[in-house]
PDB file of N, CA and C in Angstrom:
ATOM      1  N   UNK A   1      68.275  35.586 -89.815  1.00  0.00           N
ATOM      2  CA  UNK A   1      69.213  34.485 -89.775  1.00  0.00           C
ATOM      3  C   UNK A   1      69.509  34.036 -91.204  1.00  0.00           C
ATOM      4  N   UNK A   2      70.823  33.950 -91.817  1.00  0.00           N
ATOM      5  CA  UNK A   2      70.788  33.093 -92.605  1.00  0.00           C
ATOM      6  C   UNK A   2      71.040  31.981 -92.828  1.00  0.00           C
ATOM      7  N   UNK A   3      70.332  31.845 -94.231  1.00  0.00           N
ATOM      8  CA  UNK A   3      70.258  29.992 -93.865  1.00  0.00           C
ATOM      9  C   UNK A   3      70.618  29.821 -95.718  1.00  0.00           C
ATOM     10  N   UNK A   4      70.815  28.396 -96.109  1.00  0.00           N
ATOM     11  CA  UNK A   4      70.637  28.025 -97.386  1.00  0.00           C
ATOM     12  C   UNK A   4      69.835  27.963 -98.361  1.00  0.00           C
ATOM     13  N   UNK A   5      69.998  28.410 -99.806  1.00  0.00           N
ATOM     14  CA  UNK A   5      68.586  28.763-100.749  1.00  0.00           C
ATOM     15  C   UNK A   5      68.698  27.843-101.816  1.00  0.00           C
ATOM     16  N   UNK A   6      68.059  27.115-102.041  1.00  0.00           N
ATOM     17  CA  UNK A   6      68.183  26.875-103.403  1.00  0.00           C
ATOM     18  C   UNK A   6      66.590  27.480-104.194  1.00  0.00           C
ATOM     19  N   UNK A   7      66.748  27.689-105.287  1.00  0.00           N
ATOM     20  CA  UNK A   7      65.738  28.234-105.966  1.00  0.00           C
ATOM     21  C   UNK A   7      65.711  27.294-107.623  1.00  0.00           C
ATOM     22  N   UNK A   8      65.046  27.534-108.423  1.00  0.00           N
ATOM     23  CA  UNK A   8      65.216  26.806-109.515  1.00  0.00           C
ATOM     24  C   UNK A   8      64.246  27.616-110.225  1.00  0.00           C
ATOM     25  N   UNK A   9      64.109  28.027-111.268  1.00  0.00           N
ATOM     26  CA  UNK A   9      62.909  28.982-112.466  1.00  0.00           C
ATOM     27  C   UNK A   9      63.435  29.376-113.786  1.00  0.00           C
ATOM     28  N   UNK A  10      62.877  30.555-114.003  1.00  0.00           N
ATOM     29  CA  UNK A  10      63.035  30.532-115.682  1.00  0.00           C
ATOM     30  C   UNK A  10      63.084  32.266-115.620  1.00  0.00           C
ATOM     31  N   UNK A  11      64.189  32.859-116.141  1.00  0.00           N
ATOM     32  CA  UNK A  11      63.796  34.495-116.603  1.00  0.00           C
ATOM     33  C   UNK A  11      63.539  35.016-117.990  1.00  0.00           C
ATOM     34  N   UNK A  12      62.824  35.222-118.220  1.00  0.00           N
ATOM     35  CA  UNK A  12      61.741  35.764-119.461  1.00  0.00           C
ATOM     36  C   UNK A  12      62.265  37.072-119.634  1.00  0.00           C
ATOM     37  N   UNK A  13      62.806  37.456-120.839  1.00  0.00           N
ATOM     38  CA  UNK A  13      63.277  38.653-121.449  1.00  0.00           C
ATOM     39  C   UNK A  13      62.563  39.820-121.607  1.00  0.00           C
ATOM     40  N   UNK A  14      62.329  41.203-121.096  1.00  0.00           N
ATOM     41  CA  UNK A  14      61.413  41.963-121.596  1.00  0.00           C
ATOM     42  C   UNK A  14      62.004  42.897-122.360  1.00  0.00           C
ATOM     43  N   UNK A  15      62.916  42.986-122.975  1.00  0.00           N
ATOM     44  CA  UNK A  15      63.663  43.574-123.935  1.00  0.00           C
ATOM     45  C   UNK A  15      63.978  45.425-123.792  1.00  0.00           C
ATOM     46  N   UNK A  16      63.941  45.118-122.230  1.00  0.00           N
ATOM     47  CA  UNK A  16      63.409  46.755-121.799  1.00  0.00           C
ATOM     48  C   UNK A  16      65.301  47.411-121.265  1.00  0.00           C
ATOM     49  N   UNK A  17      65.473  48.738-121.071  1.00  0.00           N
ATOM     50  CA  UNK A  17      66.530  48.390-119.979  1.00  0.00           C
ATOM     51  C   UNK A  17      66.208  48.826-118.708  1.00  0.00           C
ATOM     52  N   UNK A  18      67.049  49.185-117.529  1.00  0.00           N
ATOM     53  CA  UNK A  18      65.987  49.196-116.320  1.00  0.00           C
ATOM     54  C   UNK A  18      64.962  50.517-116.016  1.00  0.00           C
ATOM     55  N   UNK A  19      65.243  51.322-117.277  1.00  0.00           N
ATOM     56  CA  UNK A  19      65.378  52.782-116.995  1.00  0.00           C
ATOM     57  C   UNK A  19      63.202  52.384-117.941  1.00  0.00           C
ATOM     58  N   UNK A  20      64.134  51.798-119.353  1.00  0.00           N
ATOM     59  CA  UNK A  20      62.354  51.526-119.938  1.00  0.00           C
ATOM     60  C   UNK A  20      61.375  50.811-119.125  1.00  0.00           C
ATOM     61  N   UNK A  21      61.892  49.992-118.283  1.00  0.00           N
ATOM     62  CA  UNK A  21      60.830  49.139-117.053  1.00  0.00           C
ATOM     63  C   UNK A  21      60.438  49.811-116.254  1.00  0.00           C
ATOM     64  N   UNK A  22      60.701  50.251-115.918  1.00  0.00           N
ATOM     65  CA  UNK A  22      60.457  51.515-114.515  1.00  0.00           C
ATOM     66  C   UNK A  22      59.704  52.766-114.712  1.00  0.00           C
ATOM     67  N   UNK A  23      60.117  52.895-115.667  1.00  0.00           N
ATOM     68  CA  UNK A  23      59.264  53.881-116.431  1.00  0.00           C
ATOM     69  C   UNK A  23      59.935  55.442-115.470  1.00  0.00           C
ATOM     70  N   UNK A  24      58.610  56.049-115.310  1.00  0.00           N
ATOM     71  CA  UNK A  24      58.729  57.822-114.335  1.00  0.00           C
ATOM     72  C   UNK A  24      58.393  57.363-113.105  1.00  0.00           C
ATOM     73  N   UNK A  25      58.793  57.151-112.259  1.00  0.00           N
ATOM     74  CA  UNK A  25      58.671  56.942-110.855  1.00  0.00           C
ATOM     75  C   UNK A  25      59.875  57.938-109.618  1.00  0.00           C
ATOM     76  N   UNK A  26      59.134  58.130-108.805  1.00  0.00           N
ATOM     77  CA  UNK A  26      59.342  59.139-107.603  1.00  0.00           C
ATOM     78  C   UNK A  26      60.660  58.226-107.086  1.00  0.00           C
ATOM     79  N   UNK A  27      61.748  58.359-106.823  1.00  0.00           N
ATOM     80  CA  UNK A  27      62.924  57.763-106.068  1.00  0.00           C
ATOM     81  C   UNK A  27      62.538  57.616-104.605  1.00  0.00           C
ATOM     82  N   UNK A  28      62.947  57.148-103.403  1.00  0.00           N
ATOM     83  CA  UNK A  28      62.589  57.215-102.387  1.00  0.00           C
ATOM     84  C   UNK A  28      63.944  57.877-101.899  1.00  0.00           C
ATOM     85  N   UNK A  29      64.194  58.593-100.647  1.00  0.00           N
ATOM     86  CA  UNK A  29      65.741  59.202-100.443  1.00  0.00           C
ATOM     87  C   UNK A  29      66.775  58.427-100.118  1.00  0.00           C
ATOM     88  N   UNK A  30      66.406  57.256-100.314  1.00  0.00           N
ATOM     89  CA  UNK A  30      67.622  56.130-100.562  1.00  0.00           C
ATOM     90  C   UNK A  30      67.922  55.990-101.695  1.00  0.00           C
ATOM     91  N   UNK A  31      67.176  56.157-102.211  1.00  0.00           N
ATOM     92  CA  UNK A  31      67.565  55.623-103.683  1.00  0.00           C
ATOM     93  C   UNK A  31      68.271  56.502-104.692  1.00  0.00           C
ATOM     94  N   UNK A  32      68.942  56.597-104.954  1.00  0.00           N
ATOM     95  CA  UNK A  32      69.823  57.456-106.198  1.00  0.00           C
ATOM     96  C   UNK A  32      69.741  57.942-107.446  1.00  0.00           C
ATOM     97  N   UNK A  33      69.404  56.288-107.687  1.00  0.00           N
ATOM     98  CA  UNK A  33      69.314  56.639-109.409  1.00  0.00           C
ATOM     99  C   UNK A  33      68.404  55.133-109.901  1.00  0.00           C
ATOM    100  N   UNK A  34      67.973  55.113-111.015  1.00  0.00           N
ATOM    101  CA  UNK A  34      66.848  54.122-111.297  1.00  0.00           C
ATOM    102  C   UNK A  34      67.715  52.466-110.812  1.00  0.00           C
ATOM    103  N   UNK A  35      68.717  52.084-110.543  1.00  0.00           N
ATOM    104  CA  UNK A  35      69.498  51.301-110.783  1.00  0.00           C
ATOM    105  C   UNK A  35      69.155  50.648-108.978  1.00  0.00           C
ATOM    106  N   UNK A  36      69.191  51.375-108.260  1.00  0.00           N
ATOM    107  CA  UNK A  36      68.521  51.382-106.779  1.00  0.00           C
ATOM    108  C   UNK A  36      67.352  50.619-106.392  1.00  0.00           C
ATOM    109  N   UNK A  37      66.665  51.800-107.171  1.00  0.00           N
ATOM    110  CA  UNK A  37      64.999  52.138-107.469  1.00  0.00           C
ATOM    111  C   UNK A  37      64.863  50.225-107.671  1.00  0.00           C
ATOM    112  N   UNK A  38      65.593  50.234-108.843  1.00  0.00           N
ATOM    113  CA  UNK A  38      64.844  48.622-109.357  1.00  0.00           C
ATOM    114  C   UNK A  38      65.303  47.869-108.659  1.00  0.00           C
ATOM    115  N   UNK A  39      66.279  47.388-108.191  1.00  0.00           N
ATOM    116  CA  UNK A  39      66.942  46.751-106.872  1.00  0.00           C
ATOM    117  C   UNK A  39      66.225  46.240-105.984  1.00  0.00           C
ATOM    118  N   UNK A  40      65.744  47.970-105.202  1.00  0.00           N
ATOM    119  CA  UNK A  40      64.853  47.558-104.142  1.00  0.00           C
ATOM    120  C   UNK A  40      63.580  47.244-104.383  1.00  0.00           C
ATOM    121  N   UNK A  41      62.622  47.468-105.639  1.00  0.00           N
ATOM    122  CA  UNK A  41      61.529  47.445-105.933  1.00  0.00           C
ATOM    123  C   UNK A  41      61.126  46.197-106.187  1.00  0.00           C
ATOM    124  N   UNK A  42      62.358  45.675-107.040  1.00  0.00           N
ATOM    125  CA  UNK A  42      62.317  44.521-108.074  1.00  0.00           C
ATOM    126  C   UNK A  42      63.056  43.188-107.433  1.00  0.00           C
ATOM    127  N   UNK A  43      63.269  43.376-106.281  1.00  0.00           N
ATOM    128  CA  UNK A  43      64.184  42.418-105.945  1.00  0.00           C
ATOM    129  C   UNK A  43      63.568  40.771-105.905  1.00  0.00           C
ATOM    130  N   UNK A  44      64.149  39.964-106.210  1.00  0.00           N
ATOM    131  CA  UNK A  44      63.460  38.648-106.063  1.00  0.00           C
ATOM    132  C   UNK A  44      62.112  38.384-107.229  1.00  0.00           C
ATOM    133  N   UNK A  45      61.872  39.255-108.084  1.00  0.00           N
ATOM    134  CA  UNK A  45      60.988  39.294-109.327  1.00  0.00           C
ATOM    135  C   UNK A  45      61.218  39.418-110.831  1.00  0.00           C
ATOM    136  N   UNK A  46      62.194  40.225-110.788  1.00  0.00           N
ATOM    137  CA  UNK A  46      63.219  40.733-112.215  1.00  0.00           C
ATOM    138  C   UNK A  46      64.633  40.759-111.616  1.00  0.00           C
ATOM    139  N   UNK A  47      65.380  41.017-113.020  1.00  0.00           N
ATOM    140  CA  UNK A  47      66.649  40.763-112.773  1.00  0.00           C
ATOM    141  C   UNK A  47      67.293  41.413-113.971  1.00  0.00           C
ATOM    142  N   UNK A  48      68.650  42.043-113.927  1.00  0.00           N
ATOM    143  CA  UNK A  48      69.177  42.595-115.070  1.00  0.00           C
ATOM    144  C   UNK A  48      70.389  41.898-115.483  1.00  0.00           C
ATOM    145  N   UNK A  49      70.585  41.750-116.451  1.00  0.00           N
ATOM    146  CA  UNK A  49      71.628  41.005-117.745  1.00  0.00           C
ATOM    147  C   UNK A  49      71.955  41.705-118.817  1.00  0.00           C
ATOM    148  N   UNK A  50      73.364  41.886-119.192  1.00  0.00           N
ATOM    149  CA  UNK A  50      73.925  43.114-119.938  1.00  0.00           C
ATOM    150  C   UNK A  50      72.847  44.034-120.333  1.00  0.00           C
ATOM    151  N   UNK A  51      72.312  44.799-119.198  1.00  0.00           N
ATOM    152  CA  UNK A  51      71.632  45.996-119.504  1.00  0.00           C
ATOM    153  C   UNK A  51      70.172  46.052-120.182  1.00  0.00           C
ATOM    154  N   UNK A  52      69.761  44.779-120.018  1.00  0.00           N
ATOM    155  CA  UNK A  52      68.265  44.418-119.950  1.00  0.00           C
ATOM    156  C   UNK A  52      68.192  43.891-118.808  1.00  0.00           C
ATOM    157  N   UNK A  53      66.311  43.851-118.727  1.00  0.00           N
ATOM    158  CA  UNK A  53      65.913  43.142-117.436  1.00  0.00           C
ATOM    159  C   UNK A  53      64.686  42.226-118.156  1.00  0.00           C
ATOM    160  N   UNK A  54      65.013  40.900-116.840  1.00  0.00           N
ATOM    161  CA  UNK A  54      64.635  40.108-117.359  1.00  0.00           C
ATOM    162  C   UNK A  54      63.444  39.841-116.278  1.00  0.00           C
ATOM    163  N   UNK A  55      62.358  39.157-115.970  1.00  0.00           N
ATOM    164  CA  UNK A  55      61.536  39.058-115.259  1.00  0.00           C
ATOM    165  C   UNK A  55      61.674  37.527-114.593  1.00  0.00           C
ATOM    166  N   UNK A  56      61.489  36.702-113.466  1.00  0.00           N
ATOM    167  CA  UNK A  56      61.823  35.971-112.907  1.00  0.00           C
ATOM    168  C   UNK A  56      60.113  35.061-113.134  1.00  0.00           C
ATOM    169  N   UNK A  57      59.889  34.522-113.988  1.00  0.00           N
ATOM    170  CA  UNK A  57      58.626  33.780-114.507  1.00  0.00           C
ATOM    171  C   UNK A  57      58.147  32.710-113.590  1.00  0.00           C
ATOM    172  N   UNK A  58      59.431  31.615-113.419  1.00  0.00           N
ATOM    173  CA  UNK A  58      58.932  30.535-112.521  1.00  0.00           C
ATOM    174  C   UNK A  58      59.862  30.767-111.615  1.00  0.00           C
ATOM    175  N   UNK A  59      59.799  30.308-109.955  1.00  0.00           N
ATOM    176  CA  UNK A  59      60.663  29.830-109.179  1.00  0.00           C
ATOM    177  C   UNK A  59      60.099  29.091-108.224  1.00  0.00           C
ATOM    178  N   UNK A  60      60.918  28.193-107.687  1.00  0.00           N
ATOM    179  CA  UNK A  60      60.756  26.945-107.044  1.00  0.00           C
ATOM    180  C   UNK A  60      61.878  27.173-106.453  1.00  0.00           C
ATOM    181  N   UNK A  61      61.343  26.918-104.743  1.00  0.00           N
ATOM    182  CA  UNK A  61      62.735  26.466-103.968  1.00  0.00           C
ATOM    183  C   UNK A  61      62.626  24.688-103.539  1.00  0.00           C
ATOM    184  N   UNK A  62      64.080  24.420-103.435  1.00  0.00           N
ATOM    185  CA  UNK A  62      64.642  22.856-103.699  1.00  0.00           C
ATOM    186  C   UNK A  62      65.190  22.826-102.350  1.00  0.00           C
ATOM    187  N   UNK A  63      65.136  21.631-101.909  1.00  0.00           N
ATOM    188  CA  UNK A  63      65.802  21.332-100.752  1.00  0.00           C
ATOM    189  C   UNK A  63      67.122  20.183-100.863  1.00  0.00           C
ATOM    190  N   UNK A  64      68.238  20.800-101.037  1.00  0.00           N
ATOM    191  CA  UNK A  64      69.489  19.948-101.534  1.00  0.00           C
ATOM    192  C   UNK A  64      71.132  20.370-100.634  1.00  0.00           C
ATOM    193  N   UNK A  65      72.373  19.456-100.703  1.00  0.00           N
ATOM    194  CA  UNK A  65      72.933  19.942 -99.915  1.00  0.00           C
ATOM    195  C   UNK A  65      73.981  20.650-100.883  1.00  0.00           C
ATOM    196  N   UNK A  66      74.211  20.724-101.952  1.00  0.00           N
ATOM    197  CA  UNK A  66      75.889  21.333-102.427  1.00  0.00           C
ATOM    198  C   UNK A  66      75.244  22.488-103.013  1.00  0.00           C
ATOM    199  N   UNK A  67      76.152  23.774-103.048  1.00  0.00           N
ATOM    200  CA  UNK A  67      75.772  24.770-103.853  1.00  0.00           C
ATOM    201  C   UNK A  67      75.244  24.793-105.247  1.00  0.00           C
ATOM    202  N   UNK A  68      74.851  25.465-106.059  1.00  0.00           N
ATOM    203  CA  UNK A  68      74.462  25.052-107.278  1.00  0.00           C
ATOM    204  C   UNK A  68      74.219  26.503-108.095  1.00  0.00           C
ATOM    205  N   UNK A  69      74.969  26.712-108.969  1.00  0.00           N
ATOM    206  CA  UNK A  69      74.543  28.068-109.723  1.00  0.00           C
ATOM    207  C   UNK A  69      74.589  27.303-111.636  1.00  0.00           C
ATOM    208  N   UNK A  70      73.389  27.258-112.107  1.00  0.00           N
ATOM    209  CA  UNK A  70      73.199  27.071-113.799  1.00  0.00           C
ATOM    210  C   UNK A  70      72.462  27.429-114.057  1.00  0.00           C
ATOM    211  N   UNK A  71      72.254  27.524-115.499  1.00  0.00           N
ATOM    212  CA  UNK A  71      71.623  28.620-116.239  1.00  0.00           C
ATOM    213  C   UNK A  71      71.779  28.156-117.855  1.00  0.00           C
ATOM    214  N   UNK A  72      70.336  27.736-118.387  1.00  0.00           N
ATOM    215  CA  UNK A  72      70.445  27.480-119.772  1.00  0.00           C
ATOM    216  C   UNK A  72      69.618  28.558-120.578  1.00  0.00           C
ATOM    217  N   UNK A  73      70.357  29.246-121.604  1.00  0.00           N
ATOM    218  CA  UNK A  73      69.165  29.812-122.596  1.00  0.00           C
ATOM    219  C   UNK A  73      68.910  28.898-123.739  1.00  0.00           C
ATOM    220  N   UNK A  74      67.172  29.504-123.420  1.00  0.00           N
ATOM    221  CA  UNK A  74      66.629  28.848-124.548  1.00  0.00           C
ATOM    222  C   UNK A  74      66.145  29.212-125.734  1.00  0.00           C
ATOM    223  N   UNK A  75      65.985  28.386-127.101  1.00  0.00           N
ATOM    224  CA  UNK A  75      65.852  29.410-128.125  1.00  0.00           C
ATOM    225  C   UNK A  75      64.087  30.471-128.145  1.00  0.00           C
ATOM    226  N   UNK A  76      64.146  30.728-127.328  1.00  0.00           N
ATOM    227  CA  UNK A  76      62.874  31.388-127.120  1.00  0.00           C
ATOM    228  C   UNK A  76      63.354  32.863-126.313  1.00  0.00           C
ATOM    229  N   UNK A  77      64.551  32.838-125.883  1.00  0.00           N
ATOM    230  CA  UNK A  77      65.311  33.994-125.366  1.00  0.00           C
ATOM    231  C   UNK A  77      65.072  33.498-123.532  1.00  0.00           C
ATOM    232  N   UNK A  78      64.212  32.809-123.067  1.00  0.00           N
ATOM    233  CA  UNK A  78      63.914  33.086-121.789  1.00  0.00           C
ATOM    234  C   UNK A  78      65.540  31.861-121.194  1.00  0.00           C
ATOM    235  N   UNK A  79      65.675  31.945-119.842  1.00  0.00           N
ATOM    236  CA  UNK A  79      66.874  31.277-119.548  1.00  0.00           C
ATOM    237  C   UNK A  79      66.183  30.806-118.574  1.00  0.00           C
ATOM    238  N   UNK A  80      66.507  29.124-118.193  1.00  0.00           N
ATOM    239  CA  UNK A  80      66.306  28.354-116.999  1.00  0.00           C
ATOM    240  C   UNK A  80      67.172  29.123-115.853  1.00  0.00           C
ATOM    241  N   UNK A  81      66.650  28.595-114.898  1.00  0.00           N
ATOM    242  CA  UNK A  81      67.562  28.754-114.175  1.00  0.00           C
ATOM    243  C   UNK A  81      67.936  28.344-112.568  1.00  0.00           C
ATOM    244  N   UNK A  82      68.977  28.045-111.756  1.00  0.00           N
ATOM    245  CA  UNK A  82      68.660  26.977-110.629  1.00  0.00           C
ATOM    246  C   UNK A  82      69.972  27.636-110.015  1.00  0.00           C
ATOM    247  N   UNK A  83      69.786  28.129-108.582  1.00  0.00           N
ATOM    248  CA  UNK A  83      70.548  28.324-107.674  1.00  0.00           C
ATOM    249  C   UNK A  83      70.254  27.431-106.510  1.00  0.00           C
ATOM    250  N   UNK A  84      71.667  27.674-105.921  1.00  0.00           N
ATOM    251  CA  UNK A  84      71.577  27.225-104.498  1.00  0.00           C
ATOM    252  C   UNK A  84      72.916  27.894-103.966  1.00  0.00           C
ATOM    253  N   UNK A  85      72.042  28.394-102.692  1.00  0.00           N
ATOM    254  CA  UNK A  85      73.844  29.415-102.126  1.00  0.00           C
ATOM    255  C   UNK A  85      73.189  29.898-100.308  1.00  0.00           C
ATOM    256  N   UNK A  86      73.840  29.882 -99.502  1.00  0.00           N
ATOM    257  CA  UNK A  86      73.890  30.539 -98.413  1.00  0.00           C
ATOM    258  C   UNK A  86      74.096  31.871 -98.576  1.00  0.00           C
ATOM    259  N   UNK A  87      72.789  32.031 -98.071  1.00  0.00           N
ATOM    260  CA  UNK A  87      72.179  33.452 -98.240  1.00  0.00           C
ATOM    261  C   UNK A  87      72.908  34.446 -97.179  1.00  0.00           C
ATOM    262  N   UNK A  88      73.782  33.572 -96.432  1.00  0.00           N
ATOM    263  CA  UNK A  88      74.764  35.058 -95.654  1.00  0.00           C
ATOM    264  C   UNK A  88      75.569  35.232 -96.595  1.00  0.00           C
ATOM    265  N   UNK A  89      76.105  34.518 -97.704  1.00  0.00           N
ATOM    266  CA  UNK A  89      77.556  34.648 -98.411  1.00  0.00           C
ATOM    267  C   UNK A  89      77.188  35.297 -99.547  1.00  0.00           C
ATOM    268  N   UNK A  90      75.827  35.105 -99.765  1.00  0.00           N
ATOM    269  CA  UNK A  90      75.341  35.753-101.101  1.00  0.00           C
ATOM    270  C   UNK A  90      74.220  36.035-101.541  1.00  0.00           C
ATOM    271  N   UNK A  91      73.247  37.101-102.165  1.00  0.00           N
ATOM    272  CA  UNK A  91      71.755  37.088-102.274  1.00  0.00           C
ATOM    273  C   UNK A  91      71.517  36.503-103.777  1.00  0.00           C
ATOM    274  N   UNK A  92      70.077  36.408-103.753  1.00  0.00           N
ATOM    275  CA  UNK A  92      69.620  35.804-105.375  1.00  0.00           C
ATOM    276  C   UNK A  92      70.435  37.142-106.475  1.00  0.00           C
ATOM    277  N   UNK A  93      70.685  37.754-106.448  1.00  0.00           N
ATOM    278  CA  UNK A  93      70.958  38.844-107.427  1.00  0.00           C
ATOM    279  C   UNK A  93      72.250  38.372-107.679  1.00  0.00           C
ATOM    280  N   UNK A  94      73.282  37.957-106.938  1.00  0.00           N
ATOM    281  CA  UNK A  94      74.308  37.616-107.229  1.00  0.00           C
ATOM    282  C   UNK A  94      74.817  36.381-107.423  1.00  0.00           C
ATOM    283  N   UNK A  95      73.722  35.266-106.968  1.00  0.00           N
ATOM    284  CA  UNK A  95      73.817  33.916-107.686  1.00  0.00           C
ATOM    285  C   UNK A  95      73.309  33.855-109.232  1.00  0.00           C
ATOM    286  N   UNK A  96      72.216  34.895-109.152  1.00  0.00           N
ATOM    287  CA  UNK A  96      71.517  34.615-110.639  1.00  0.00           C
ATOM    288  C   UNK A  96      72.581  35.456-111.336  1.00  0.00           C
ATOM    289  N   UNK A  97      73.718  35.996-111.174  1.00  0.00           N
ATOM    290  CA  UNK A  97      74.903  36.544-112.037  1.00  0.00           C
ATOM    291  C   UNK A  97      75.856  35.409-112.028  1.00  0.00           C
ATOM    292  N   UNK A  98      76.672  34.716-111.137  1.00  0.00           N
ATOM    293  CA  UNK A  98      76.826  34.202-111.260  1.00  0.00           C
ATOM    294  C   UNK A  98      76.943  32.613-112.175  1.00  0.00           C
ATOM    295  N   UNK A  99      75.096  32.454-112.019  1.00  0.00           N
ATOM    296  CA  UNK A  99      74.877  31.584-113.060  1.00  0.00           C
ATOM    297  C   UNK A  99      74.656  31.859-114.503  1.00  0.00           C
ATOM    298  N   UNK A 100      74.838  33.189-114.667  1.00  0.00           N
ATOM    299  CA  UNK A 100      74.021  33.352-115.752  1.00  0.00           C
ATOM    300  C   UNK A 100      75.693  33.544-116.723  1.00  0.00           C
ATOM    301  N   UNK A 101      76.687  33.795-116.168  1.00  0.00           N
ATOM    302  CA  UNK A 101      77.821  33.916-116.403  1.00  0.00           C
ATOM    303  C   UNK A 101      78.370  32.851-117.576  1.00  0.00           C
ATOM    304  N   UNK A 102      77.745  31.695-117.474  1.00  0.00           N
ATOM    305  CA  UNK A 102      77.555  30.518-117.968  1.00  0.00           C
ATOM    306  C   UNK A 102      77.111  30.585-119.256  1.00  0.00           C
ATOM    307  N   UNK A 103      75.647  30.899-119.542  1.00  0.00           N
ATOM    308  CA  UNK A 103      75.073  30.561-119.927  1.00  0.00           C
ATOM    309  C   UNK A 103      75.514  31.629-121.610  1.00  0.00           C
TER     310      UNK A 103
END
């Protein structure tokens, strides 16, 4: 069922791209190409931003009613960050683009 998310945390830079994170790993026959691989592996933990991935450090879900996508970087490289979205219309991967669009 879906229902409404809000989330709120911080993504921490690992200066990797998804191919250096992942390292040599076996594909499963869904999966295609490392871009998959991290998708399904990584989902809801890391996250990629022009071609780095970033790791999902803190998250907190919020209980609120209006949508909400922001995103601050900080001078430390890591980025806040706070969604809220109905999870039929959209998953965390595409709110945390969304917000990060911003930032």
């Amino acid at each position: 069922m879906s229902e409404v998310e809000h989330i709120k945390g911080k993504l921490k830079p690992t200066g990797k791209t998804i191919n250096e994170f992942i390292g040599d790993v076996e594909f499963e026959t869904w999966q295609s190409n490392a871009r998959e691989y991290f998708e399904d592996e990584y989902y809801g933990s890391a996250f990629e931003i022009d071609g780095k991935v970033f790791l999902i450090t803190e998250r907190k879900e919020v209980d609120t009613s209006n949508d909400i996508f922001e995103s601050n970087l900080n001078k430390d490289g890591t980025i806040d960050f706070e969604v809220k979205y109905y999870n039929g219309g959209c998953g965390l991967n595409e709110a945390l683009a969304h917000a990060t669009k911003k930032s």
